[in-house]
Protein backbone atom coordinates (compact mmCIF):
# COMPACT_ATOMS: atom_id res chain seq x y z
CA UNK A 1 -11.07 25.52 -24.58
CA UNK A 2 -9.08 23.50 -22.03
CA UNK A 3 -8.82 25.15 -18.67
CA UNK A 4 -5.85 24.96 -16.61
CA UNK A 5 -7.33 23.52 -13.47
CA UNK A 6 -8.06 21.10 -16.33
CA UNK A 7 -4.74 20.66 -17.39
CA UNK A 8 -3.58 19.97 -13.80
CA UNK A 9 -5.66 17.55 -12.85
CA UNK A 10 -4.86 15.59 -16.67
CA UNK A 11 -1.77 15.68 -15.60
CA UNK A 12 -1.78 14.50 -11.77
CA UNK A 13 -4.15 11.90 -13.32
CA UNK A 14 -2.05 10.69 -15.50
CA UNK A 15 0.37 10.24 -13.35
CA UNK A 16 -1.20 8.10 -10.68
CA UNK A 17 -3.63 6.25 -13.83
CA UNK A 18 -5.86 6.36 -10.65
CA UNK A 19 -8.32 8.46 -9.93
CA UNK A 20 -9.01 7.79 -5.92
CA UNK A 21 -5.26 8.62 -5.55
CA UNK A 22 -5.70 11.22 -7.82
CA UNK A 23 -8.43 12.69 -5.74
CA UNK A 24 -6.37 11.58 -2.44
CA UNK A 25 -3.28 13.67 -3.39
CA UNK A 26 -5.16 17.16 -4.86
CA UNK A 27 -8.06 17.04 -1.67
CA UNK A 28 -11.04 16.52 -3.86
CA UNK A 29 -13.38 14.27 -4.89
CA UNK A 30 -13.37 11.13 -6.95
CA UNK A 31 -16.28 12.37 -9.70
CA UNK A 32 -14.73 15.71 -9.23
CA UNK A 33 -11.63 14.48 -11.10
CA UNK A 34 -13.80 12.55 -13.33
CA UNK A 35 -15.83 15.43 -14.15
CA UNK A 36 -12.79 17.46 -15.06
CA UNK A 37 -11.27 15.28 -17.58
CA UNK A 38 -14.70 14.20 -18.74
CA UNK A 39 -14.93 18.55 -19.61
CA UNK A 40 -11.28 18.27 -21.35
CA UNK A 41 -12.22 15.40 -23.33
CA UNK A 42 -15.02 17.04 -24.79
CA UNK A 43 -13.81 20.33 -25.20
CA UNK A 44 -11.02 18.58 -26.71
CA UNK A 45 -12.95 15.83 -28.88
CA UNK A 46 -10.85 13.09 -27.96
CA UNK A 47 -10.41 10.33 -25.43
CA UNK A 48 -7.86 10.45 -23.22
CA UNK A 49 -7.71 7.18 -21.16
CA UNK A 50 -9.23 4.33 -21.40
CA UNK A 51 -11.86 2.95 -19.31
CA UNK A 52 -12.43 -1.04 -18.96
CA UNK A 53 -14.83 -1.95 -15.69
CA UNK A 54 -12.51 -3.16 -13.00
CA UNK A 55 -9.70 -1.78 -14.38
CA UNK A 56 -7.75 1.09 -13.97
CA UNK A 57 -8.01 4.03 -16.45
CA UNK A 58 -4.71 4.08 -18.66
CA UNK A 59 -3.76 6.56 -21.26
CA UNK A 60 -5.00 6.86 -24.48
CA UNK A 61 -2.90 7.62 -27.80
CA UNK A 62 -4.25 10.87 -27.49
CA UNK A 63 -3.91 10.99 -23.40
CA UNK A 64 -0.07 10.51 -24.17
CA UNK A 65 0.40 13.01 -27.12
CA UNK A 66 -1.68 16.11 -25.06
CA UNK A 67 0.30 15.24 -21.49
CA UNK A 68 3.80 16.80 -22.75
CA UNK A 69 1.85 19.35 -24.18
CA UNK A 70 -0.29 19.69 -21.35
CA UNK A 71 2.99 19.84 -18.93
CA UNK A 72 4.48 22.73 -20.89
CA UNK A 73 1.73 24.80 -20.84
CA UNK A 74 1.44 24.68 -16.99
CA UNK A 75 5.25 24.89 -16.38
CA UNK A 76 5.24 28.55 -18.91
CA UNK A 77 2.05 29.43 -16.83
CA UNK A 78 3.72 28.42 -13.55
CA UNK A 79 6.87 30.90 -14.89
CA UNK A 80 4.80 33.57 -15.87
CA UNK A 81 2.52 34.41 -12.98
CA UNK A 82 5.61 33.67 -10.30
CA UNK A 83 8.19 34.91 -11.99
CA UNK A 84 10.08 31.67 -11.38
CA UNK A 85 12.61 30.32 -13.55
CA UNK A 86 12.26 26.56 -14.79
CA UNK A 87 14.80 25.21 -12.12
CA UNK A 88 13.75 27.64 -9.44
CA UNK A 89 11.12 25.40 -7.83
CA UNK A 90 11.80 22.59 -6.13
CA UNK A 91 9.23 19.22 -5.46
CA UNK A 92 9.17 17.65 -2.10
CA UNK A 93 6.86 14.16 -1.87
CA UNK A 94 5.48 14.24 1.10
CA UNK A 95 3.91 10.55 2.52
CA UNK A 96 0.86 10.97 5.22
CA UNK A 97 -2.53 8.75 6.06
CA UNK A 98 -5.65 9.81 4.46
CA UNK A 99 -6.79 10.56 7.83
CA UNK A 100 -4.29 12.73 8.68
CA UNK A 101 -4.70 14.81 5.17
CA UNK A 102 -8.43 14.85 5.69
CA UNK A 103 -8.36 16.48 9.24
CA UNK A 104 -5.21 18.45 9.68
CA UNK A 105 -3.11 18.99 7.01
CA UNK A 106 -5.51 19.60 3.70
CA UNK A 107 -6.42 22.90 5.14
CA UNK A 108 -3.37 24.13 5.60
CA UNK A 109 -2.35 23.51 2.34
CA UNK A 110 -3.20 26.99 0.85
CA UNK A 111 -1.67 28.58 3.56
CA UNK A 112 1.97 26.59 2.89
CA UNK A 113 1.79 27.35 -0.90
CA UNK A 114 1.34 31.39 -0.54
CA UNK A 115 4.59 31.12 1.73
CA UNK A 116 6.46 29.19 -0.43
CA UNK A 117 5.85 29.60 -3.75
CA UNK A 118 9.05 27.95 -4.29
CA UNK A 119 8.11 24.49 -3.51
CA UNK A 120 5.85 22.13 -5.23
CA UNK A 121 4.45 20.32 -2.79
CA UNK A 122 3.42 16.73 -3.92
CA UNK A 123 0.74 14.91 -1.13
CA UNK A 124 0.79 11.05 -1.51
CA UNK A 125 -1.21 9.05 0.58
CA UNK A 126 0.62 6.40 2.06
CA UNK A 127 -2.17 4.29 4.51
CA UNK A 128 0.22 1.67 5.50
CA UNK A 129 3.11 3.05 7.57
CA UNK A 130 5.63 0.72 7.17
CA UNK A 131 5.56 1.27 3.32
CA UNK A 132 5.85 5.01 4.44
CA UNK A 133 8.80 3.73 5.77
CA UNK A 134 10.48 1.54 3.18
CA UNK A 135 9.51 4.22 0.60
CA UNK A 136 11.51 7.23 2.74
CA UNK A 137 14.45 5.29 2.77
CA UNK A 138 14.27 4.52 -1.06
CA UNK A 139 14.07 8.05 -1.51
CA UNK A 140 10.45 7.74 -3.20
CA UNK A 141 9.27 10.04 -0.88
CA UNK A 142 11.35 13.51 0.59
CA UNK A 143 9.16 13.15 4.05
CA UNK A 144 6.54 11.65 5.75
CA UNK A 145 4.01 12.52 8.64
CA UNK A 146 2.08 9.93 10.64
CA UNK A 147 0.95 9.64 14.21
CA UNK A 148 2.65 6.06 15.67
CA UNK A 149 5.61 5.22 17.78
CA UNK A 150 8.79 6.73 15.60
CA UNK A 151 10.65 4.23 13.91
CA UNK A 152 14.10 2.82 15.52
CA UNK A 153 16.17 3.32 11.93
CA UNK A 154 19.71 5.51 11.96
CA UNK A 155 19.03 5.45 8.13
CA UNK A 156 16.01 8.04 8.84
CA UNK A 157 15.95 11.70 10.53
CA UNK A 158 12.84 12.27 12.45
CA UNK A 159 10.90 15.28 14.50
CA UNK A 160 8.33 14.52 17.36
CA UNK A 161 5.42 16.97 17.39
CA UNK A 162 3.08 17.49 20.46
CA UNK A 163 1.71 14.10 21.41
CA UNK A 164 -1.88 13.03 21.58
CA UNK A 165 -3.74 11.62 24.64
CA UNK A 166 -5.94 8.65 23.50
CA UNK A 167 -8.02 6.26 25.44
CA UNK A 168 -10.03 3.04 25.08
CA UNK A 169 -13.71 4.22 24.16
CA UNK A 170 -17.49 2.98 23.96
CA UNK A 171 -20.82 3.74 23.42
CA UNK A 172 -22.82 4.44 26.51
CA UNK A 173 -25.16 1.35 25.98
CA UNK A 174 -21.63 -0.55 25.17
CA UNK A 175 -20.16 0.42 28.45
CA UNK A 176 -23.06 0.02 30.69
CA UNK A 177 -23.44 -4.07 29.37
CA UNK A 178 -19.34 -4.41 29.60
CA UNK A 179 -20.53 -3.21 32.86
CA UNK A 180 -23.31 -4.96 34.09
CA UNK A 181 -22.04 -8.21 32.73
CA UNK A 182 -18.48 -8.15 34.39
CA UNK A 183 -16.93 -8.53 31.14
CA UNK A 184 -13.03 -7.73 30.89
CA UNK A 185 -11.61 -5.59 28.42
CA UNK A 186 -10.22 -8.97 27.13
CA UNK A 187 -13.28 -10.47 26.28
CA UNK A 188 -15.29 -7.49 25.28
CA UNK A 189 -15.92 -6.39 21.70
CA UNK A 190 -13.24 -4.56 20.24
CA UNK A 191 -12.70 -2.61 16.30
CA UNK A 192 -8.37 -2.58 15.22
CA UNK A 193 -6.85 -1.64 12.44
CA UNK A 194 -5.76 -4.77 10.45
CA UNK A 195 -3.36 -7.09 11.48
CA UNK A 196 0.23 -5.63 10.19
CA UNK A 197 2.83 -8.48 9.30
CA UNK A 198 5.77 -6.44 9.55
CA UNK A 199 4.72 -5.81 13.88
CA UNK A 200 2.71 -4.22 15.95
CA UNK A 201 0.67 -1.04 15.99
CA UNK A 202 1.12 1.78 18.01
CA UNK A 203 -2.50 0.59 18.97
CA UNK A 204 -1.37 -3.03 19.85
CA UNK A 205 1.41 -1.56 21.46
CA UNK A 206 -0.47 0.78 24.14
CA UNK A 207 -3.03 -2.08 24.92
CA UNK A 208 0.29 -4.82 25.55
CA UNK A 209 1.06 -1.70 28.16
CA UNK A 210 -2.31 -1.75 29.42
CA UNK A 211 -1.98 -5.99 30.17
CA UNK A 212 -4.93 -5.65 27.51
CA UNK A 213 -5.13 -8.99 25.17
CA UNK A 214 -8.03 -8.11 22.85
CA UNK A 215 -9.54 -11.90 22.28
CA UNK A 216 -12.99 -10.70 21.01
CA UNK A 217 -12.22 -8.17 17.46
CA UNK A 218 -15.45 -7.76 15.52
CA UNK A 219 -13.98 -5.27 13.12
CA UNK A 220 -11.38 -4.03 11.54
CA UNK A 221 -10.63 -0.95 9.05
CA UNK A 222 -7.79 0.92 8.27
CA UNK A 223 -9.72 4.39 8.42
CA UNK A 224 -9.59 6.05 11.88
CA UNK A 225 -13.09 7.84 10.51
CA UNK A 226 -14.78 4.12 9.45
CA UNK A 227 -13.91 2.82 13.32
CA UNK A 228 -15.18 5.98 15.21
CA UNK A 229 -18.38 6.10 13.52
CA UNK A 230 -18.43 1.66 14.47
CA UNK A 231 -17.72 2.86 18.01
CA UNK A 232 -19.99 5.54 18.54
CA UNK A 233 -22.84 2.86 16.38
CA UNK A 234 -22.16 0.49 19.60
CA UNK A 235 -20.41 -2.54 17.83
CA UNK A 236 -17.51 -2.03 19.71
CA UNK A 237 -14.63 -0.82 21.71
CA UNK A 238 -11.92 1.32 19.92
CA UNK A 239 -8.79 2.90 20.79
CA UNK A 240 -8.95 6.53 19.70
CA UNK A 241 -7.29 9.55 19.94
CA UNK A 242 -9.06 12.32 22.52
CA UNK A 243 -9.22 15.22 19.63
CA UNK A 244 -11.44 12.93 16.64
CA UNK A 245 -13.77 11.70 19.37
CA UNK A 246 -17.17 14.35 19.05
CA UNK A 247 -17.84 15.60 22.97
CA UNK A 248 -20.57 13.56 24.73
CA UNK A 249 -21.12 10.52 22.19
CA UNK A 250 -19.01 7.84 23.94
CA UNK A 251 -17.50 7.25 26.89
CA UNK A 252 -14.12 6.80 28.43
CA UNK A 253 -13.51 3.08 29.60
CA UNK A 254 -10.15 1.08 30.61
CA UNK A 255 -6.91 2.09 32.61
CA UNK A 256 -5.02 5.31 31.20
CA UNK A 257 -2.58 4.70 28.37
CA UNK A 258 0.79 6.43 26.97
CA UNK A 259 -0.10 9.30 24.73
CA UNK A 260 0.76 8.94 20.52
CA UNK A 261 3.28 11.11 19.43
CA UNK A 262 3.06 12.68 15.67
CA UNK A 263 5.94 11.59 13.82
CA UNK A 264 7.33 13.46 10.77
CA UNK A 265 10.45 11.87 8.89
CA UNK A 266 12.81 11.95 6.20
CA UNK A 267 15.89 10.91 4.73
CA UNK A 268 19.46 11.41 6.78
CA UNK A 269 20.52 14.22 3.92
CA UNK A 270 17.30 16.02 3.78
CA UNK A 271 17.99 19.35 1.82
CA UNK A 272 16.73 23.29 2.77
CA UNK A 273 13.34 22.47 0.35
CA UNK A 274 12.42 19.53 2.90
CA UNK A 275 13.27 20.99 6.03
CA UNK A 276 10.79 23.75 4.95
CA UNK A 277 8.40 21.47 4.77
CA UNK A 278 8.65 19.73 8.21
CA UNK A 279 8.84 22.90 9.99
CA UNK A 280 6.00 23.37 8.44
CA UNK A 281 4.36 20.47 9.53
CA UNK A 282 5.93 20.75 13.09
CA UNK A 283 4.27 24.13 13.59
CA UNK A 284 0.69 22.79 11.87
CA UNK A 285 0.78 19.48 14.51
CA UNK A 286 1.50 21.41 17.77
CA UNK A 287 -1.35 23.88 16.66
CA UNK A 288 -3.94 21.09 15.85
């Protein structure tokens, strides 16, 4: 017999035909998902997407047939043990970096639901912020929460939360041989983000401050996690924010630079449902 957790996460895959995303936007794991529907499929007897290697899983016949089903049954659940009518609870798509999810606001997400049972709160990870951007203003996302320089757009509404110091770090070996050699900060080793075509980083931003021109990048990632644990393995400099960097494992090295703020935005008309949700966030930032 089909579960409801089972149900939900049919449905939220079948949405996203995805199943990183899928894991992404509920805060689990990748073969969690998988084992889920794997459990519906046999308790079921059918197939419900279909698998091709290096492909995306779509829905099957059956996928489609069970997934109104499957929504109906979770919306009269939803009613019975809230005592919510159909129209009573409103979704707000909120945009934020995996990193961000991972390490501040997945934890929190229990706490926001037993306050407001009245919101469905949809996570989608957005890593790229200027598609954060472009997809507030379309209105494909209610919100979104990112730590950057806030964007200069009358279009958008936006709240600062408490900002974050960060410096230029390094392994101790690292910054004893920047050291020793009389290397400048221009020529040493650095790990960025990748390049953005639509402008520069907050990151790019605070070392063009610092008279910083990084001629030397060895890496790059788009996961804050994937360049601390480069930095603190020695294969580079990295700009990082003071609260992810582990006490004693790497060192301070450079002038002082302007702190990050933590942006949260939405759309100039946000309604009641969405400003929920960013004081929310507001209150969840300035804590962290």
């Amino acid at each position: 017999m089909a579960t409801r957790r089972q149900l939900e996460v049919f449905c939220a895959a079948a949405a996203d035909c995805n199943f990183r995303d899928t894991a992404d936007r509920l805060g689990m794991s990748q073969p969690a998902i998988s084992s889920h529907i794997e459990a519906l499929e046999r308790s079921l007897g059918r197939k419900l997407f279909v698998r091709r290697r290096g492909t995306t899983p779509i829905l099957s016949d059956d996928g489609i047939r069970l997934l109104e089903t499957a929504r109906q049954t979770l919306e009269l659940n939803r009613r019975l043990s809230t005592g919510l009518g159909p129209d009573d609870k409103q979704r707000v798509t909120l945009g934020l970096r995996h990193y961000l999810l991972e390490t501040v606001v997945r934890s929190a997400i229990p706490r926001f639901i037993d306050a407001h049972p009245d919101i469905d709160l949809d996570l989608r990870v957005t890593d790229d912020v200027n598609e954060m951007f472009r997809m507030v203003r379309a209105g494909q996302l209610d919100a979104g929460v990112f730590r950057g320089d806030p964007p200069v757009d009358p279009t958008m509404v936006f709240r600062i939360a408490k900002p974050s110091v960060c410096a230029i770090y390094a392994a101790p070996a690292l910054a004893r041989r920047i050291e020793a050699e009389g290397l400048s900060l221009d020529d040493a080793p650095f790990i960025l983000f990748p390049e953005s075509p639509r402008g520069r980083t907050w990151i790019m931003r605070r070392l063009d401050e610092a008279g910083i021109d990084p001629r030397n990048v060895v890496l790059r990632s788009q996961f804050p996690d994937v360049i601390l644990q480069w930095a603190i393995e020695g294969r580079g400099l990295a700009l990082l924010l003071d609260t992810t960097v582990p006490p004693g494992v790497l060192e301070r090295i450079g002038p002082p630079l302007r702190p990050v703020p933590s942006v949260i935005l939405a759309g100039a008309h946000a309604g009641p449902a969405v400003v929920r949700v960013i004081d929310f966030l507001e209150c969840l930032l300035n804590a962290a």
